[in-house]
C-alpha atoms as a PDB file:
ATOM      1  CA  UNK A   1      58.310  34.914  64.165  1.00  0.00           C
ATOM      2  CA  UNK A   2      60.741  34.925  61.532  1.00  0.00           C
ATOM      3  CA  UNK A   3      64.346  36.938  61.717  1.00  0.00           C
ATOM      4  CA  UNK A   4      63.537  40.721  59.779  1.00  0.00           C
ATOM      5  CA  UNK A   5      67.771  41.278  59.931  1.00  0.00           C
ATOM      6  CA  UNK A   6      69.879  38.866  58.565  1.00  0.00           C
ATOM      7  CA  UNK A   7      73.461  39.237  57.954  1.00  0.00           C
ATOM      8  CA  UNK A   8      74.692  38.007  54.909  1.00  0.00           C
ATOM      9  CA  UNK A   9      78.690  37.188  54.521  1.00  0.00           C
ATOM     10  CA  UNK A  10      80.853  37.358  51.404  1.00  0.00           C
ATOM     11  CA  UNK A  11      83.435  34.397  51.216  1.00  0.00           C
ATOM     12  CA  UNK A  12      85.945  34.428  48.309  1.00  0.00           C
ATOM     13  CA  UNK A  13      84.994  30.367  47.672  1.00  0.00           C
ATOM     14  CA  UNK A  14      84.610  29.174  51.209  1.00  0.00           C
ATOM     15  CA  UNK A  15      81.398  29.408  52.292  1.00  0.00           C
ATOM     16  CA  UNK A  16      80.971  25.424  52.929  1.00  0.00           C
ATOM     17  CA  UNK A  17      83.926  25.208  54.596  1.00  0.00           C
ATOM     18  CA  UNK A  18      83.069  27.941  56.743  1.00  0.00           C
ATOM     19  CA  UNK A  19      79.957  27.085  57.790  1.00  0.00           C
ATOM     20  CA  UNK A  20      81.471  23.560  58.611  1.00  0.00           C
ATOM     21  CA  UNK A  21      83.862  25.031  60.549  1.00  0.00           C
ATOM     22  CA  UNK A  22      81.920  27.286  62.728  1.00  0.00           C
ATOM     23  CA  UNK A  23      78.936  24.407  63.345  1.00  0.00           C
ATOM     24  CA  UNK A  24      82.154  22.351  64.482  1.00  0.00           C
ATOM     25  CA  UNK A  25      83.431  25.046  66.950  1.00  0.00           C
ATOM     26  CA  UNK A  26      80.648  26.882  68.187  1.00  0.00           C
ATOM     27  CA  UNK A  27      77.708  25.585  70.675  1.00  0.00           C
ATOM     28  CA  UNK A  28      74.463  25.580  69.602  1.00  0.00           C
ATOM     29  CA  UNK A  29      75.188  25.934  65.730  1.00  0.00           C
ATOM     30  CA  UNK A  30      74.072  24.073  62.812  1.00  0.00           C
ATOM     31  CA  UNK A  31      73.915  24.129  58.677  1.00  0.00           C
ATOM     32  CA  UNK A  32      70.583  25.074  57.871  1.00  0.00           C
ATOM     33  CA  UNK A  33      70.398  24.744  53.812  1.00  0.00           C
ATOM     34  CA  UNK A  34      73.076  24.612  50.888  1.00  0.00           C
ATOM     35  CA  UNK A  35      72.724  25.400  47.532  1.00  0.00           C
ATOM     36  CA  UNK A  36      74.717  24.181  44.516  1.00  0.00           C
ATOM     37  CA  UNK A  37      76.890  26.768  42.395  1.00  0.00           C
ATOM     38  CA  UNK A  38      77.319  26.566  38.715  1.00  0.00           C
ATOM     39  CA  UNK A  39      80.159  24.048  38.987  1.00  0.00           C
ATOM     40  CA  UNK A  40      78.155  21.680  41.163  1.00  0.00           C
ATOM     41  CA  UNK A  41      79.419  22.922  44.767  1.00  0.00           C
ATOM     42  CA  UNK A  42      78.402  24.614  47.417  1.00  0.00           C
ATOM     43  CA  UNK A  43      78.257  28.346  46.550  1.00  0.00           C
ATOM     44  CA  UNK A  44      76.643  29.463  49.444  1.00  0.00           C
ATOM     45  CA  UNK A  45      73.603  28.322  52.445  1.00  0.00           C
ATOM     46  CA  UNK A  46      72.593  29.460  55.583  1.00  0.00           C
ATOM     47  CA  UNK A  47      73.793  28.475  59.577  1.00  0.00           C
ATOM     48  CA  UNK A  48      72.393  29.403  62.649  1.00  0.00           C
ATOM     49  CA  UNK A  49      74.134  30.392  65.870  1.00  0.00           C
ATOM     50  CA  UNK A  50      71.990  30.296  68.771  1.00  0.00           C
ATOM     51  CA  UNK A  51      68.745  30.601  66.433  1.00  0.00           C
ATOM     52  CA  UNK A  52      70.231  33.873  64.711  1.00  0.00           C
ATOM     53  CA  UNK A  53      70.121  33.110  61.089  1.00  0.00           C
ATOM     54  CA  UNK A  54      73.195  34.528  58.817  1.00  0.00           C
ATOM     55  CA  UNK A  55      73.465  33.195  55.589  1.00  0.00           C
ATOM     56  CA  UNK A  56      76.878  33.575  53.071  1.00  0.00           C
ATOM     57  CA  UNK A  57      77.249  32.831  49.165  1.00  0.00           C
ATOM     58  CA  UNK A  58      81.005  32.577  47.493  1.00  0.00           C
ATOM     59  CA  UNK A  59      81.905  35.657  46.055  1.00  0.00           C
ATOM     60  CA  UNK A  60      84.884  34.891  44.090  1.00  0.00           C
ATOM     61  CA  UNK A  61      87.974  37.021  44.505  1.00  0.00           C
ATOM     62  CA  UNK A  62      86.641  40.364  44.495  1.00  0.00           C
ATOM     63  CA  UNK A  63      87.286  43.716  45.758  1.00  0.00           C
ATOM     64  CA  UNK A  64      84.341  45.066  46.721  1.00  0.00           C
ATOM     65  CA  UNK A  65      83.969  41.911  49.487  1.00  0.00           C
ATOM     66  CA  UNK A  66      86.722  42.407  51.065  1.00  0.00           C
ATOM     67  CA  UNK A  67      86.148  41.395  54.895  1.00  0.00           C
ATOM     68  CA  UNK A  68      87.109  44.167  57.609  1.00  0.00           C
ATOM     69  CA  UNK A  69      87.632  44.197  61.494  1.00  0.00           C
ATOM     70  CA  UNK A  70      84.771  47.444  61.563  1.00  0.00           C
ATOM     71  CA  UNK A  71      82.192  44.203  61.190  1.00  0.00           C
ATOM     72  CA  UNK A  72      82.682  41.467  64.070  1.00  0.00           C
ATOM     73  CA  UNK A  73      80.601  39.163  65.626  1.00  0.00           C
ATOM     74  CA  UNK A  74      80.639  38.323  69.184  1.00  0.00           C
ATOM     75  CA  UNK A  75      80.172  35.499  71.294  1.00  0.00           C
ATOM     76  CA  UNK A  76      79.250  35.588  74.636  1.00  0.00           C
ATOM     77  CA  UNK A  77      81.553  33.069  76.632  1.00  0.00           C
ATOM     78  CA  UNK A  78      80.903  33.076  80.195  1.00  0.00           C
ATOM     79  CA  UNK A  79      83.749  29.878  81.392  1.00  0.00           C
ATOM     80  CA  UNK A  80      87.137  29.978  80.797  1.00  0.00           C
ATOM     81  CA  UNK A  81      86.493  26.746  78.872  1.00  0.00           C
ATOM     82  CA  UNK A  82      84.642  27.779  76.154  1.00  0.00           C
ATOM     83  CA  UNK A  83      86.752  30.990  75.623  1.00  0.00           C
ATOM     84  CA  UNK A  84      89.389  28.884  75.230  1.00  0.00           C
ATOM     85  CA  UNK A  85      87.682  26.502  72.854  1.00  0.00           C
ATOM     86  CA  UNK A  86      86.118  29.735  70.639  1.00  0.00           C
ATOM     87  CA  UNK A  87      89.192  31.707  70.846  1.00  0.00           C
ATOM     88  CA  UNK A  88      91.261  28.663  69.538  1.00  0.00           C
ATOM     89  CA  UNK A  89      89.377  27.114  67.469  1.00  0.00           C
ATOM     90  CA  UNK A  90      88.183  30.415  65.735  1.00  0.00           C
ATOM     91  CA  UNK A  91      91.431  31.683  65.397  1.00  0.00           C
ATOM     92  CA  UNK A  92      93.614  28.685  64.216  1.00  0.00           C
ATOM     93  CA  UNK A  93      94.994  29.070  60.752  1.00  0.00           C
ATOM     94  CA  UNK A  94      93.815  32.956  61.403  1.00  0.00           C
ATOM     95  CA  UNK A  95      95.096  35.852  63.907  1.00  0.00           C
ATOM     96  CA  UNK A  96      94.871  36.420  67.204  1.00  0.00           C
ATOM     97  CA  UNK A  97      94.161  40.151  68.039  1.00  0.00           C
ATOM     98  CA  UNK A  98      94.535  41.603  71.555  1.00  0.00           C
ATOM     99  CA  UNK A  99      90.874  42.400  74.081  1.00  0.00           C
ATOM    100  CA  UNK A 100      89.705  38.736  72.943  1.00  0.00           C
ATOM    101  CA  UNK A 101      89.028  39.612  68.968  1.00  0.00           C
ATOM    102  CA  UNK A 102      90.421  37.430  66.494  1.00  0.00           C
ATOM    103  CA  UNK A 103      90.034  36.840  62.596  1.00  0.00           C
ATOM    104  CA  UNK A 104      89.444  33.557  61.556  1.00  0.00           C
ATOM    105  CA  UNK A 105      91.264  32.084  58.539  1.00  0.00           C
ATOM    106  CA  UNK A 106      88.519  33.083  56.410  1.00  0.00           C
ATOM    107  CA  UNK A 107      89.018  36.703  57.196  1.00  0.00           C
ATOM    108  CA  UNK A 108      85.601  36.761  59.387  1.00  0.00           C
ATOM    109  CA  UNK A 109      86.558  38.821  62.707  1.00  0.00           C
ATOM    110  CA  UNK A 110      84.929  37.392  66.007  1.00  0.00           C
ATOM    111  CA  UNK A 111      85.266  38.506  69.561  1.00  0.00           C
ATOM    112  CA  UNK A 112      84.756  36.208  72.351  1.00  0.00           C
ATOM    113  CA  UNK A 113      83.948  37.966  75.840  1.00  0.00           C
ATOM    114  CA  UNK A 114      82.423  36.883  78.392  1.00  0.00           C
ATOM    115  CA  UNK A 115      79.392  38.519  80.625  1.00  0.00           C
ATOM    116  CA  UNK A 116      81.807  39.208  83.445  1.00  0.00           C
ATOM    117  CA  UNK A 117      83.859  41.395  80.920  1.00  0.00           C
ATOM    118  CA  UNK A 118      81.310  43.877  79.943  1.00  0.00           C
ATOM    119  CA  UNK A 119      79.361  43.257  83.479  1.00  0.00           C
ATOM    120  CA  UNK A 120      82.638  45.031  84.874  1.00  0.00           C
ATOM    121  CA  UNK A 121      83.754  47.200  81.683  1.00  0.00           C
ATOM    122  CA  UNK A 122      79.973  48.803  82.598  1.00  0.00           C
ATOM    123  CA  UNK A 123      80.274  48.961  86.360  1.00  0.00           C
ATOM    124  CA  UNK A 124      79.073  51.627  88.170  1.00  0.00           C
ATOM    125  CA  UNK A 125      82.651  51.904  90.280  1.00  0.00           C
ATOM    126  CA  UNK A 126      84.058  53.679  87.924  1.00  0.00           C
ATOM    127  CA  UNK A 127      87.834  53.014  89.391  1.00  0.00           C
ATOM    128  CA  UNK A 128      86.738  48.797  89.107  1.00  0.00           C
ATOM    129  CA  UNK A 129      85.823  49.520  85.786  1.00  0.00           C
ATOM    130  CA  UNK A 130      88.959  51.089  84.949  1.00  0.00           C
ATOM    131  CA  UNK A 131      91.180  48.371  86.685  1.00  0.00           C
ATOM    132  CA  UNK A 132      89.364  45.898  84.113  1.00  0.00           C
ATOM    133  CA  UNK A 133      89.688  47.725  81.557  1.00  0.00           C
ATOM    134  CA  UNK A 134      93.299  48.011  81.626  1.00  0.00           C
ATOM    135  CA  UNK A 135      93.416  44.577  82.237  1.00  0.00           C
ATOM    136  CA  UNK A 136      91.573  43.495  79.252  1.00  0.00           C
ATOM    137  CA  UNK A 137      93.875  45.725  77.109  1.00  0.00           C
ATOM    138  CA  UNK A 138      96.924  43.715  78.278  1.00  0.00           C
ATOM    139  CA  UNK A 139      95.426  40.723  77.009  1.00  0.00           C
ATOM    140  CA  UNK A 140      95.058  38.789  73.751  1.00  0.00           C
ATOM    141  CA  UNK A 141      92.463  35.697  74.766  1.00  0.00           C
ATOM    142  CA  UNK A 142      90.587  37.054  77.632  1.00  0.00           C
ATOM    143  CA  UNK A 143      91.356  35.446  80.766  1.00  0.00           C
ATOM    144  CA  UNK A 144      88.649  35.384  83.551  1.00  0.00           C
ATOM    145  CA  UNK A 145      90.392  35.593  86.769  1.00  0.00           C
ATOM    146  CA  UNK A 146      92.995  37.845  85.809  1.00  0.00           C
ATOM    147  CA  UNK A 147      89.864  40.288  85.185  1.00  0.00           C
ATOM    148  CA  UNK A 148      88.775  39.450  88.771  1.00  0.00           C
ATOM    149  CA  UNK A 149      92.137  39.785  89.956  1.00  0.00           C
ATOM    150  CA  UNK A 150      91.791  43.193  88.518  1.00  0.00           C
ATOM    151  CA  UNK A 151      88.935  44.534  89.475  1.00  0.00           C
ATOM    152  CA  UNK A 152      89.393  43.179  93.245  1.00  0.00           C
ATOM    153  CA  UNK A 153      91.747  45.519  93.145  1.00  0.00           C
END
């Protein structure tokens, strides 16, 4: 069955270098096509992540594109290993942001969290949920066992 939704992502002139970054950093994600621009490069394609299709085309400097945090993706990370590879690799040469977002140097915002995060932000002990909660809000790169230590109590 073919993808009915796909999101489609507005680089200034970046879109190769992008995609070739994210296939680098992220499991499970690949280049899927290219196609040529006017001037011979890459003005655009498509890459999957985890078979979800997005595809992105070079925009040019322009205002209307303009990339904002109120559009994220996120990554389920469920070790502290690949957090800490996502978060990192993601963000270099971008921003870190606090509760595990982060915009990479392309101005695409991400958030990597992993299942035990919203297992326990959606927990039916309310007080648990709370202690993990404040937790995450102290924290830039989510760290998994200081959000046990928290909602241990």
């Amino acid at each position: 069955m073919s993808q009915k939704v796909t999101t489609f992502i507005m680089f200034n002139d970046q879109s190769e270098a992008a995609m070739n970054l994210y296939a680098s950093i992220i499991p499970n994600c690949s280049i899927v096509s290219t196609f040529p621009g006017p001037d011979g490069g890459v003005a655009g394609g498509s890459f999957e992540i985890e078979g979800q299709r997005f595809l992105c085309y070079n925009a040019g400097p322009h205002p209307n594109f303009a990339m904002s945090s109120a559009f994220s993706l996120m990554i389920e990370a469920n070790t502290q290993e690949e957090i800490d590879a996502l978060y990192d690799g993601l963000s270099e040469g971008g921003e870190q942001q606090p509760c595990g977002w982060l915009v990479d140097k392309f101005g695409l915002s991400w958030q990597i969290t992993p299942k035990y995060l919203m297992d326990n932000l959606n927990h039916p002990d309310r007080e648990r949920s709370m202690r993990v909660t404040q937790a995450m809000f102290k924290m830039t790169k989510i760290i998994i066992a200081d959000l046990k230590a928290a909602a241990a109590g």
